[in-house]
Protein backbone atom coordinates (compact mmCIF):
# COMPACT_ATOMS: atom_id res chain seq x y z
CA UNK A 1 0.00 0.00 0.00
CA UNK A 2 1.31 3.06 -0.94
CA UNK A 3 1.99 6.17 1.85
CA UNK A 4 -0.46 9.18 2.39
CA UNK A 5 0.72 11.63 0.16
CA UNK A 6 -0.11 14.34 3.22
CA UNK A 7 1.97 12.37 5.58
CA UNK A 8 5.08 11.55 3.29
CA UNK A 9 4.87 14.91 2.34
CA UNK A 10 5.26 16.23 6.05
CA UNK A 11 7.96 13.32 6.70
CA UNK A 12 10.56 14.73 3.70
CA UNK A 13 10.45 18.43 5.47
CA UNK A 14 10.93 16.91 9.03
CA UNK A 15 14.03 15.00 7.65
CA UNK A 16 15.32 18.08 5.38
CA UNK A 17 14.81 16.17 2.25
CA UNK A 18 12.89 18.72 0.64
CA UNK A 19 15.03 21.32 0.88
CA UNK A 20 17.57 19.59 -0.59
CA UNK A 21 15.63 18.03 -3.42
CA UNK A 22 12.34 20.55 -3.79
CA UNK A 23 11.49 18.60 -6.91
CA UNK A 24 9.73 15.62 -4.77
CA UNK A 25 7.24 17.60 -3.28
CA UNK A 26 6.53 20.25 -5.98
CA UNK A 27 4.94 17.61 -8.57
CA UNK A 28 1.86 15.51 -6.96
CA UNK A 29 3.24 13.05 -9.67
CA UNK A 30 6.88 12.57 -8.41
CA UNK A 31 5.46 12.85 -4.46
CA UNK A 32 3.14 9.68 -5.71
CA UNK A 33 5.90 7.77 -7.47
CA UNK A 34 7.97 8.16 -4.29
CA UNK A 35 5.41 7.09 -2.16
CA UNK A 36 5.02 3.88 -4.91
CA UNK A 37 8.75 3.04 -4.72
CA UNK A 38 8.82 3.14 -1.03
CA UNK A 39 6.55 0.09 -0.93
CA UNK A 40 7.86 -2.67 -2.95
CA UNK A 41 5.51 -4.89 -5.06
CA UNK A 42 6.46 -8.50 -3.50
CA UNK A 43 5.98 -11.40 -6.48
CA UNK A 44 6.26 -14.74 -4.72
CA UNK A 45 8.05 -13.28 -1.61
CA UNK A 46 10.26 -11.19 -3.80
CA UNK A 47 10.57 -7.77 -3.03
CA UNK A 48 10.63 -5.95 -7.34
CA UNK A 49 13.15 -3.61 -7.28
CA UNK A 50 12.05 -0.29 -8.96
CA UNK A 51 13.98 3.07 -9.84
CA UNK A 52 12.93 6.60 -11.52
CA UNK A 53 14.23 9.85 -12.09
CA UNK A 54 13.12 13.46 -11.70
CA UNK A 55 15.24 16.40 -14.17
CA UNK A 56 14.03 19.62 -14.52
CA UNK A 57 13.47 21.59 -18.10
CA UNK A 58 16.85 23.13 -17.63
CA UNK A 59 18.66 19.77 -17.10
CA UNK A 60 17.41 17.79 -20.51
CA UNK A 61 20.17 18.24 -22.46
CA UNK A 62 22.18 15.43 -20.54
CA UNK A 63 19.47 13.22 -20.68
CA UNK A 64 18.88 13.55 -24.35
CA UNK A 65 22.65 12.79 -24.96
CA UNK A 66 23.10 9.73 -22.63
CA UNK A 67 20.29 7.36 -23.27
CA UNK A 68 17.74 5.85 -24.96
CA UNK A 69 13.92 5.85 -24.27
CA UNK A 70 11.05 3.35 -24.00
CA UNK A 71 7.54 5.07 -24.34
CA UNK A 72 5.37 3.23 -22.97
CA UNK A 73 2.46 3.72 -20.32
CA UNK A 74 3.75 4.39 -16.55
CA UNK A 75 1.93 0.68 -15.02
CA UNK A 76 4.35 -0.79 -17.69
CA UNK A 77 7.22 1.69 -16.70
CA UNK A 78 6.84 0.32 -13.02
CA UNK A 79 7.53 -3.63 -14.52
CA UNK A 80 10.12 -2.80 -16.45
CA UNK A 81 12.15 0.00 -14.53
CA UNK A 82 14.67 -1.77 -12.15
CA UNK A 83 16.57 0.93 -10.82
CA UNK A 84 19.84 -0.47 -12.65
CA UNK A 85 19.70 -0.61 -16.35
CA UNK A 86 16.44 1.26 -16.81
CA UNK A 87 14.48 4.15 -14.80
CA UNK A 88 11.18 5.98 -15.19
CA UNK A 89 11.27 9.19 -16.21
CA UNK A 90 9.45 12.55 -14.76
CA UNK A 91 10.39 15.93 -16.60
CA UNK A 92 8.82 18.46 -15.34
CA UNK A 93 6.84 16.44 -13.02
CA UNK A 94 5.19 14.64 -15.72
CA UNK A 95 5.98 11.14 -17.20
CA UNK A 96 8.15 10.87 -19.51
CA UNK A 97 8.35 6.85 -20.32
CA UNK A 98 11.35 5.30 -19.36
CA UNK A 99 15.08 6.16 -19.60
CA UNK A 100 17.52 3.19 -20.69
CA UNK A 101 21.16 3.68 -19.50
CA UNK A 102 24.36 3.60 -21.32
CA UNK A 103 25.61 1.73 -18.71
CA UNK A 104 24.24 -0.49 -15.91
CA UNK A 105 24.76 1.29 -12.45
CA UNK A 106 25.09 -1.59 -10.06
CA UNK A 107 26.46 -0.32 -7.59
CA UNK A 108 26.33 2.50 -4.99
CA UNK A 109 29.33 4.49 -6.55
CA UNK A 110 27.82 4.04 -10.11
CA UNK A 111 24.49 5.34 -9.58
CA UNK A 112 26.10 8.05 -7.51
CA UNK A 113 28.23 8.79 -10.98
CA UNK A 114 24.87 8.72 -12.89
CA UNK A 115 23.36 11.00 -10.71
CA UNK A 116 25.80 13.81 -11.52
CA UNK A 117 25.85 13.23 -15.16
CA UNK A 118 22.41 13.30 -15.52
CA UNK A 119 22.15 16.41 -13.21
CA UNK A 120 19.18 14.86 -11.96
CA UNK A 121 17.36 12.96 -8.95
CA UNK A 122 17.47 9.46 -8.47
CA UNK A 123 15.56 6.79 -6.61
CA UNK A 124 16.34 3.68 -6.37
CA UNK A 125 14.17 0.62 -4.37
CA UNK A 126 16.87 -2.71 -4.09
CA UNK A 127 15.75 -5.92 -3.57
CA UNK A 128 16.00 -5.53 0.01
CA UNK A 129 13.43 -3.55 0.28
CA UNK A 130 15.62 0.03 0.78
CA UNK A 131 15.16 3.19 -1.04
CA UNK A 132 17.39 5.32 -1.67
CA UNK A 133 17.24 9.33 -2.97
CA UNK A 134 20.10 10.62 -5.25
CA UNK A 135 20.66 13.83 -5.32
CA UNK A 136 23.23 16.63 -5.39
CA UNK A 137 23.46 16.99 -1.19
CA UNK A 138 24.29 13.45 -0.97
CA UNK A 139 22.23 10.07 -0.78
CA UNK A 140 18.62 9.67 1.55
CA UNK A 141 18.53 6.38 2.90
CA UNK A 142 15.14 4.93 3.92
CA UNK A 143 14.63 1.65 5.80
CA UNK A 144 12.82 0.15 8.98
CA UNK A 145 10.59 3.51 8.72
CA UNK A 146 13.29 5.75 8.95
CA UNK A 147 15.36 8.05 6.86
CA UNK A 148 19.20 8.39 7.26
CA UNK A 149 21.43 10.86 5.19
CA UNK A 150 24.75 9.75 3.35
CA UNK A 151 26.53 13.27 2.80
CA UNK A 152 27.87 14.57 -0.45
CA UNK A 153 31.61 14.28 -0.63
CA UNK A 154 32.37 17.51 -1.62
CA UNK A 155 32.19 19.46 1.83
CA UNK A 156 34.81 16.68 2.99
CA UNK A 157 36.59 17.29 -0.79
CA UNK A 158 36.67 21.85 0.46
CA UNK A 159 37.74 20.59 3.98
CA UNK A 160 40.82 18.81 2.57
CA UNK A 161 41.95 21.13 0.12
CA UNK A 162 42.46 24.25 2.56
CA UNK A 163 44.41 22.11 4.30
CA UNK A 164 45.93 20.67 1.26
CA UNK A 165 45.80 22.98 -1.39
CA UNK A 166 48.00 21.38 -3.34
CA UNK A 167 45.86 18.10 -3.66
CA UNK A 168 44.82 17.74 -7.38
CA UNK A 169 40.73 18.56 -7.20
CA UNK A 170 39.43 15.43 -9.66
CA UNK A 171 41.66 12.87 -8.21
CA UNK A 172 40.85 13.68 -4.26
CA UNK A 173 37.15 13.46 -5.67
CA UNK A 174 37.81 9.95 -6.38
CA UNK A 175 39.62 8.82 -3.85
CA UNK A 176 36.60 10.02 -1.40
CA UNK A 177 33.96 8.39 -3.88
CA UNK A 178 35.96 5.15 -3.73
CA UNK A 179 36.14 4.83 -0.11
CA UNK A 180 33.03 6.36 0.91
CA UNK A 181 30.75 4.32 -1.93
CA UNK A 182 32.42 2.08 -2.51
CA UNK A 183 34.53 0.89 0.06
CA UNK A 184 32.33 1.63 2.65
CA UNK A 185 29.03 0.86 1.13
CA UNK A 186 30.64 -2.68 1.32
CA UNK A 187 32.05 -2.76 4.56
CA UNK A 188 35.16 -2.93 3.59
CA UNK A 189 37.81 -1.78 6.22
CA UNK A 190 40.89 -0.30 4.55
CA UNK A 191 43.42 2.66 4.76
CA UNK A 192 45.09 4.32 2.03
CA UNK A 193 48.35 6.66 1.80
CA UNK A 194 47.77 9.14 -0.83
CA UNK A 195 51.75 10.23 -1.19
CA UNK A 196 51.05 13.85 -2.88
CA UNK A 197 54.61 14.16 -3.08
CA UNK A 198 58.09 12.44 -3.00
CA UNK A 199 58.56 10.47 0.21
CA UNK A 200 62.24 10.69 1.77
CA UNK A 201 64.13 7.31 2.07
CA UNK A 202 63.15 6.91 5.54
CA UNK A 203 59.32 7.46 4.91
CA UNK A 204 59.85 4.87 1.96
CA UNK A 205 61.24 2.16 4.65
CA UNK A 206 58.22 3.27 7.15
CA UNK A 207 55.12 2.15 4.12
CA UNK A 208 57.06 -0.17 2.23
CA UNK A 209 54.47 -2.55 1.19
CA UNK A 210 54.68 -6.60 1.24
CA UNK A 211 52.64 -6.84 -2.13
CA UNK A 212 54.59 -4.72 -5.15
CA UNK A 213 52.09 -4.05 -7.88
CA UNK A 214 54.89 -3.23 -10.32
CA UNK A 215 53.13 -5.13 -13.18
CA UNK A 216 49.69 -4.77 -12.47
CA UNK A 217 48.45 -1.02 -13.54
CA UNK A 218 45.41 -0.19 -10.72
CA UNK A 219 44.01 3.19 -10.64
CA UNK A 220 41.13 4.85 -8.29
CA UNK A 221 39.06 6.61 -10.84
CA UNK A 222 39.36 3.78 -13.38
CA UNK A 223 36.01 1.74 -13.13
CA UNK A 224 38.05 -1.67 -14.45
CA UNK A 225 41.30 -1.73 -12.50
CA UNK A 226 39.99 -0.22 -9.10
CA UNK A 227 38.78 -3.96 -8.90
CA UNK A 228 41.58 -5.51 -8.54
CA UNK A 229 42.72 -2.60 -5.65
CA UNK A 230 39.00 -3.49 -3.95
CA UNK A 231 39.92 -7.42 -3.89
CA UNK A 232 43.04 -6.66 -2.58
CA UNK A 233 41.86 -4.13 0.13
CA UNK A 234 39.39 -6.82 1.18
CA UNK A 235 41.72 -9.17 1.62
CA UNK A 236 44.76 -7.58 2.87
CA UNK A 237 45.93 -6.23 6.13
CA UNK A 238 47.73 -3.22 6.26
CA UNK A 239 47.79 0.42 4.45
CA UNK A 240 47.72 1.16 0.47
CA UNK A 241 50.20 2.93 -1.19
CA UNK A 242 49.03 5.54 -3.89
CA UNK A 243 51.28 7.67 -6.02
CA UNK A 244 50.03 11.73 -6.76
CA UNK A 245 47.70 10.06 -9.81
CA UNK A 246 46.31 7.70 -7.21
CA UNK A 247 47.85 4.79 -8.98
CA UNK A 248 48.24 2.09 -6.36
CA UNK A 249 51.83 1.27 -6.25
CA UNK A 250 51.25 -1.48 -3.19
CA UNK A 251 49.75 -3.10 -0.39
CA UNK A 252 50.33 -4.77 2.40
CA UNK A 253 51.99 -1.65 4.33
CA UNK A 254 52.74 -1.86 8.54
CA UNK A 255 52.75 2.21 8.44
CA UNK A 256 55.86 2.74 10.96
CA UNK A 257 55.15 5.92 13.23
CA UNK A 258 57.49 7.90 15.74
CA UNK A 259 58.00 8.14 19.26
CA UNK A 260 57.03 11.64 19.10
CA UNK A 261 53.80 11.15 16.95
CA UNK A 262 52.94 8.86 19.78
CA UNK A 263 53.50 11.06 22.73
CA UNK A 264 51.86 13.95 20.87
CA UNK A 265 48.72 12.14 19.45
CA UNK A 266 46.29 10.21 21.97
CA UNK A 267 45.28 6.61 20.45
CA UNK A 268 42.01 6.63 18.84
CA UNK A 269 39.30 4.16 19.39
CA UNK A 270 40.72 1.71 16.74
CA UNK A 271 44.22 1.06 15.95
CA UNK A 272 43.85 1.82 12.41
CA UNK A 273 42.75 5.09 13.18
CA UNK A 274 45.65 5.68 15.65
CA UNK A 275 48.24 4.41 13.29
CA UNK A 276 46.96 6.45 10.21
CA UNK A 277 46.72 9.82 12.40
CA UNK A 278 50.48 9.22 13.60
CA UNK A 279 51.82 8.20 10.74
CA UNK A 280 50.03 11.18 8.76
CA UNK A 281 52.00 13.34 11.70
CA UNK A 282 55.34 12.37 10.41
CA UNK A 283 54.51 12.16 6.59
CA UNK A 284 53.16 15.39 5.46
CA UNK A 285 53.48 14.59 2.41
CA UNK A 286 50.72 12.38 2.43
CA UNK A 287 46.80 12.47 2.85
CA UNK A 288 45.60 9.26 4.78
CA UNK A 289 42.08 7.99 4.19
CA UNK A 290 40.91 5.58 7.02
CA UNK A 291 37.58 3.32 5.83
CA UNK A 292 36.10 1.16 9.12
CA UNK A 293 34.64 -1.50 8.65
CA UNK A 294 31.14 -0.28 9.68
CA UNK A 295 31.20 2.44 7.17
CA UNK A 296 32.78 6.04 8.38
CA UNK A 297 35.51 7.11 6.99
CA UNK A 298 38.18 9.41 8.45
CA UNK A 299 41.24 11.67 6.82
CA UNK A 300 44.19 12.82 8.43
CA UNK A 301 46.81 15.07 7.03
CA UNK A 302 49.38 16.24 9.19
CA UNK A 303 48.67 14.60 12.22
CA UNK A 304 45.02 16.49 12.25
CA UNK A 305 41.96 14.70 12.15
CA UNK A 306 40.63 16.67 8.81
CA UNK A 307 37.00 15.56 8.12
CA UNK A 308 35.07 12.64 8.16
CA UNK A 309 32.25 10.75 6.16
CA UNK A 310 29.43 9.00 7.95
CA UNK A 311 26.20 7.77 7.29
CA UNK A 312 23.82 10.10 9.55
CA UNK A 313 20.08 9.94 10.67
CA UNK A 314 18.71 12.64 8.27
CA UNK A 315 17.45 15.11 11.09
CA UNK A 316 20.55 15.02 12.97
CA UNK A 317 22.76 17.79 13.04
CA UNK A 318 26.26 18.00 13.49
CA UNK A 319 27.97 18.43 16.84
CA UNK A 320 30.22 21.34 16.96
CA UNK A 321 34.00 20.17 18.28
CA UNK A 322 34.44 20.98 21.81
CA UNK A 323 36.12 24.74 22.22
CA UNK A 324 35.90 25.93 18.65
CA UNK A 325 32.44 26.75 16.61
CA UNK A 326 31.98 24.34 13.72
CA UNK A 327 32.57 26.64 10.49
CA UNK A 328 30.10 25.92 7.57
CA UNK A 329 30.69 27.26 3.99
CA UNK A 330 28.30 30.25 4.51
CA UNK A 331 30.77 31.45 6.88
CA UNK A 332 32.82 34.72 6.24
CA UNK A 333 35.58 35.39 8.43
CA UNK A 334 36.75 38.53 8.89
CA UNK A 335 40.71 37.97 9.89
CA UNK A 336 43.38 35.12 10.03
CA UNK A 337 46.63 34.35 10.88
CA UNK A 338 49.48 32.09 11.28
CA UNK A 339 50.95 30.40 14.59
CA UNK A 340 53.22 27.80 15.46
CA UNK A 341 51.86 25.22 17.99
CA UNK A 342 54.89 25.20 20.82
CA UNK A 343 54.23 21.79 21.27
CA UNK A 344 53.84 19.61 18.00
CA UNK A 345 55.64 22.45 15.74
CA UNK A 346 53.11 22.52 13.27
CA UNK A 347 52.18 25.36 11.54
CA UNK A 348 48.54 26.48 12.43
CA UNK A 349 46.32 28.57 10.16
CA UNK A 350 43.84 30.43 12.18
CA UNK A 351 40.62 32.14 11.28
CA UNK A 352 38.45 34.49 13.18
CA UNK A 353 34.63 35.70 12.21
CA UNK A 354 32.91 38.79 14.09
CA UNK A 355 29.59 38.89 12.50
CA UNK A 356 27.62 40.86 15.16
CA UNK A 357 28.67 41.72 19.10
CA UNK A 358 25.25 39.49 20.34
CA UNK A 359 27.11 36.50 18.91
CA UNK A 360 30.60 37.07 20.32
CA UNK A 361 31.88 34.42 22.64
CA UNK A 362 34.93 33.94 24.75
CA UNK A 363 36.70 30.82 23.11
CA UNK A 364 39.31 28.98 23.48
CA UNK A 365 41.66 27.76 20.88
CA UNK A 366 43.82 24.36 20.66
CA UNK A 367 45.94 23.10 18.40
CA UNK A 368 44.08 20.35 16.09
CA UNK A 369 47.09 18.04 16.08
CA UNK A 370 48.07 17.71 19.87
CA UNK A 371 45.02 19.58 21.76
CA UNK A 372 47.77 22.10 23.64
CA UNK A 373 46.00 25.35 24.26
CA UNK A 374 47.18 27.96 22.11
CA UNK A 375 44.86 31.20 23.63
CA UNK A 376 41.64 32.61 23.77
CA UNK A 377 39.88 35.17 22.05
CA UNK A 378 36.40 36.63 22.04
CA UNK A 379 35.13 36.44 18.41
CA UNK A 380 31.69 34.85 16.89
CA UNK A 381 33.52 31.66 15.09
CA UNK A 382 36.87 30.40 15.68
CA UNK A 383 38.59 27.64 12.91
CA UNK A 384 42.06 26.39 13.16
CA UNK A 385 43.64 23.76 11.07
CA UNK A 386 47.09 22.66 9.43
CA UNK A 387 48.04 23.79 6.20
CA UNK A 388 50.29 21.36 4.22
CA UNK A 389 53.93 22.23 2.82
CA UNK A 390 55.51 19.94 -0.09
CA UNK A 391 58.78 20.26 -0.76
CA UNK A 392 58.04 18.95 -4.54
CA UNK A 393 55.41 16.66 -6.68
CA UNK A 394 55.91 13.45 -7.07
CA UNK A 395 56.51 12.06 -10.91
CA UNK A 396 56.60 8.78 -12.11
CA UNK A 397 60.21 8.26 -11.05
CA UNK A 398 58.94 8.50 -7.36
CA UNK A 399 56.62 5.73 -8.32
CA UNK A 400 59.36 3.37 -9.50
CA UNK A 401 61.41 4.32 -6.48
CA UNK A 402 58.97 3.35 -4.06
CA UNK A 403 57.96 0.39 -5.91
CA UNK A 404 61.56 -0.76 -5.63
CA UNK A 405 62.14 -0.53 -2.16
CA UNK A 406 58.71 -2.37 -1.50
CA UNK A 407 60.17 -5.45 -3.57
């Protein structure tokens, strides 16, 4: 039986869905095929799986280009559309027939990558019964009568290049997709070094991996080799090695960290988590990415905890870190500057916001590496992190280098 229009209607607002996809609740049309897809015909005790899109008038163009089209009557749209090869289509909140892929979008990660080419909004019912929203905030999860939210990567993707400016845009993008749909919508556990430039021959000796993938080519980004990198992850202790292009240059890794790492950095709930921050203390020229097994994933760069990826319940909002105001994209501050942490010698990049006096707070501030207090100052937000120095970019000689002390 499908949902009361009225009350799914009321239920998207109270979880923020539809403000970040209007679309659903502005065509009766789309609102009912939502409410369809979110109870699953059942043919002998088979839940159907069932998927459709919504594009607006100004978004056509990619659907015109990418696909091909069955017109045919929407009670045959819902028996053919699967959610994987073919969808049904609403333009403009009215029914369009059904769009045929290019490609089949399997998985999590694919359909997330056919979301953004399409420009559109995606919805997907699996054969286990969950549905799942596609759009350009991030992925709404509904099962057991509740919604969850799976966040866009690119607010983690502007969180790691301020600290890492130098971090090549397209390939961190893929590297986060990887690991947080891929990787984690598996429950895969994993960590990878991201070596942004050319490690020094101690660094080598403290990732060398066990497994040398000098003659196999791998690649996050590339939708055929990252498979082999996945099998291996899965079945693999220890850390991957990527070069600057993200090509995976080994596995196996026991990252090595230093007795000053450890006396500066408290140990983390997991040891994967402890040994990634530490290590990413002593390599700075690296970007870590941690994946847990039950889904989050964390990056560290320069012994900071940077951002991390989880899957949320969709009315939840996040919880400000202790001491310093969480800073959100909207936010303009009005000064910065640069300190030294007396401590853990990193250098600190600080930013200060005075909107209005009402707002303006007494906080304190402490170093995101080591948690020493730096001072305090009365301002309306506070942000601190660690901005990355390379001393060079790694080419494809640094590839073969490490490569050869790994073997």
């Amino acid at each position: 039986m499908s949902f009361p229009l009225a009350f799914l209607a009321d239920e998207l607002k109270q979880n923020g869905i539809a403000a970040d996809a209007p679309e659903l609740l502005q065509h009766p049309a789309v609102l009912t095929e939502l409410s369809y897809a979110l109870s699953p015909t059942i043919h002998e005790g088979k839940l159907q799986p069932y998927g459709f899109l919504v594009v607006e008038k100004t978004h056509r163009s990619a659907i015109k280009s990418t696909c091909d089209k069955l017109f045919i009557q929407l009670p045959e749209a819902r028996r053919v559309a699967d959610g994987c090869h073919s969808f049904s289509m609403f333009k403009d909140g009215q029914f369009q027939g059904v769009f045929v892929a290019q490609y089949a979008a399997y998985t999590e990660l694919q359909l997330v990558q056919l979301q953004q080419e399409l420009n559109a909004i995606l919805c997907v019912t699996g054969a286990d019964g969950v549905t799942k929203l596609f759009c350009d905030a991030g992925i709404f999860i509904h099962q057991y009568r509740s919604w969850q939210k799976k966040p866009s990567v690119t607010s983690a993707l502007h969180s790691i290049q301020r600290c890492a400016p130098q971090a090549d845009s397209a390939t961190l993008r893929d590297l986060l997709e990887f690991c947080f749909h891929d990787l984690s919508s598996r429950k895969i556990g994993a960590t990878l070094v991201w070596c942004l430039a050319s490690p020094s021959t101690t660094e080598l000796e403290n990732m060398a991996p066990n497994f040398v993938l000098q003659q196999i080519e791998t690649r996050v980004g590339s939708d055929r080799s990252v498979a082999i990198l996945r099998h291996l992850l899965t079945y693999t202790d220890g850390a991957a090695i990527l070069d600057a292009q993200a090509r995976a240059i080994g596995v196996g890794a026991q990252l090595k960290y230093s007795e000053a790492s450890k006396r500066l950095i408290e140990a983390q709930a997991g040891t994967r988590h402890t040994s990634a921050q530490r290590f990413s203390y002593d390599f700075a020229q690296g970007i870590i990415f941690v994946v847990s097994s039950d889904g989050p994933v964390t990056i560290f760069s320069d012994g900071m905890s940077v951002t991390d990826l989880e899957v949320r319940l969709a009315d939840e909002r996040a919880i400000a870190n202790p001491g310093v105001a969480a800073a959100t994209d909207a936010t303009i501050f009005d000064c910065s500057n640069e300190v030294t942490c007396p401590r853990c010698h990193k250098q600190l990049k600080v930013e200060e916001a005075d909107s209005n006096d009402l707002t303006k707070q007494e906080k304190s501030l402490h170093c995101p590496v080591c948690g020493n207090f730096l001072y305090s100052v009365r301002c309306s937000n506070l942000d601190v992190y660690v901005v990355k120095t390379l001393p060079g970019v790694m080419d494809h000689q640094d590839h073969d280098v490490i490569a050869a002390n790994g073997s």
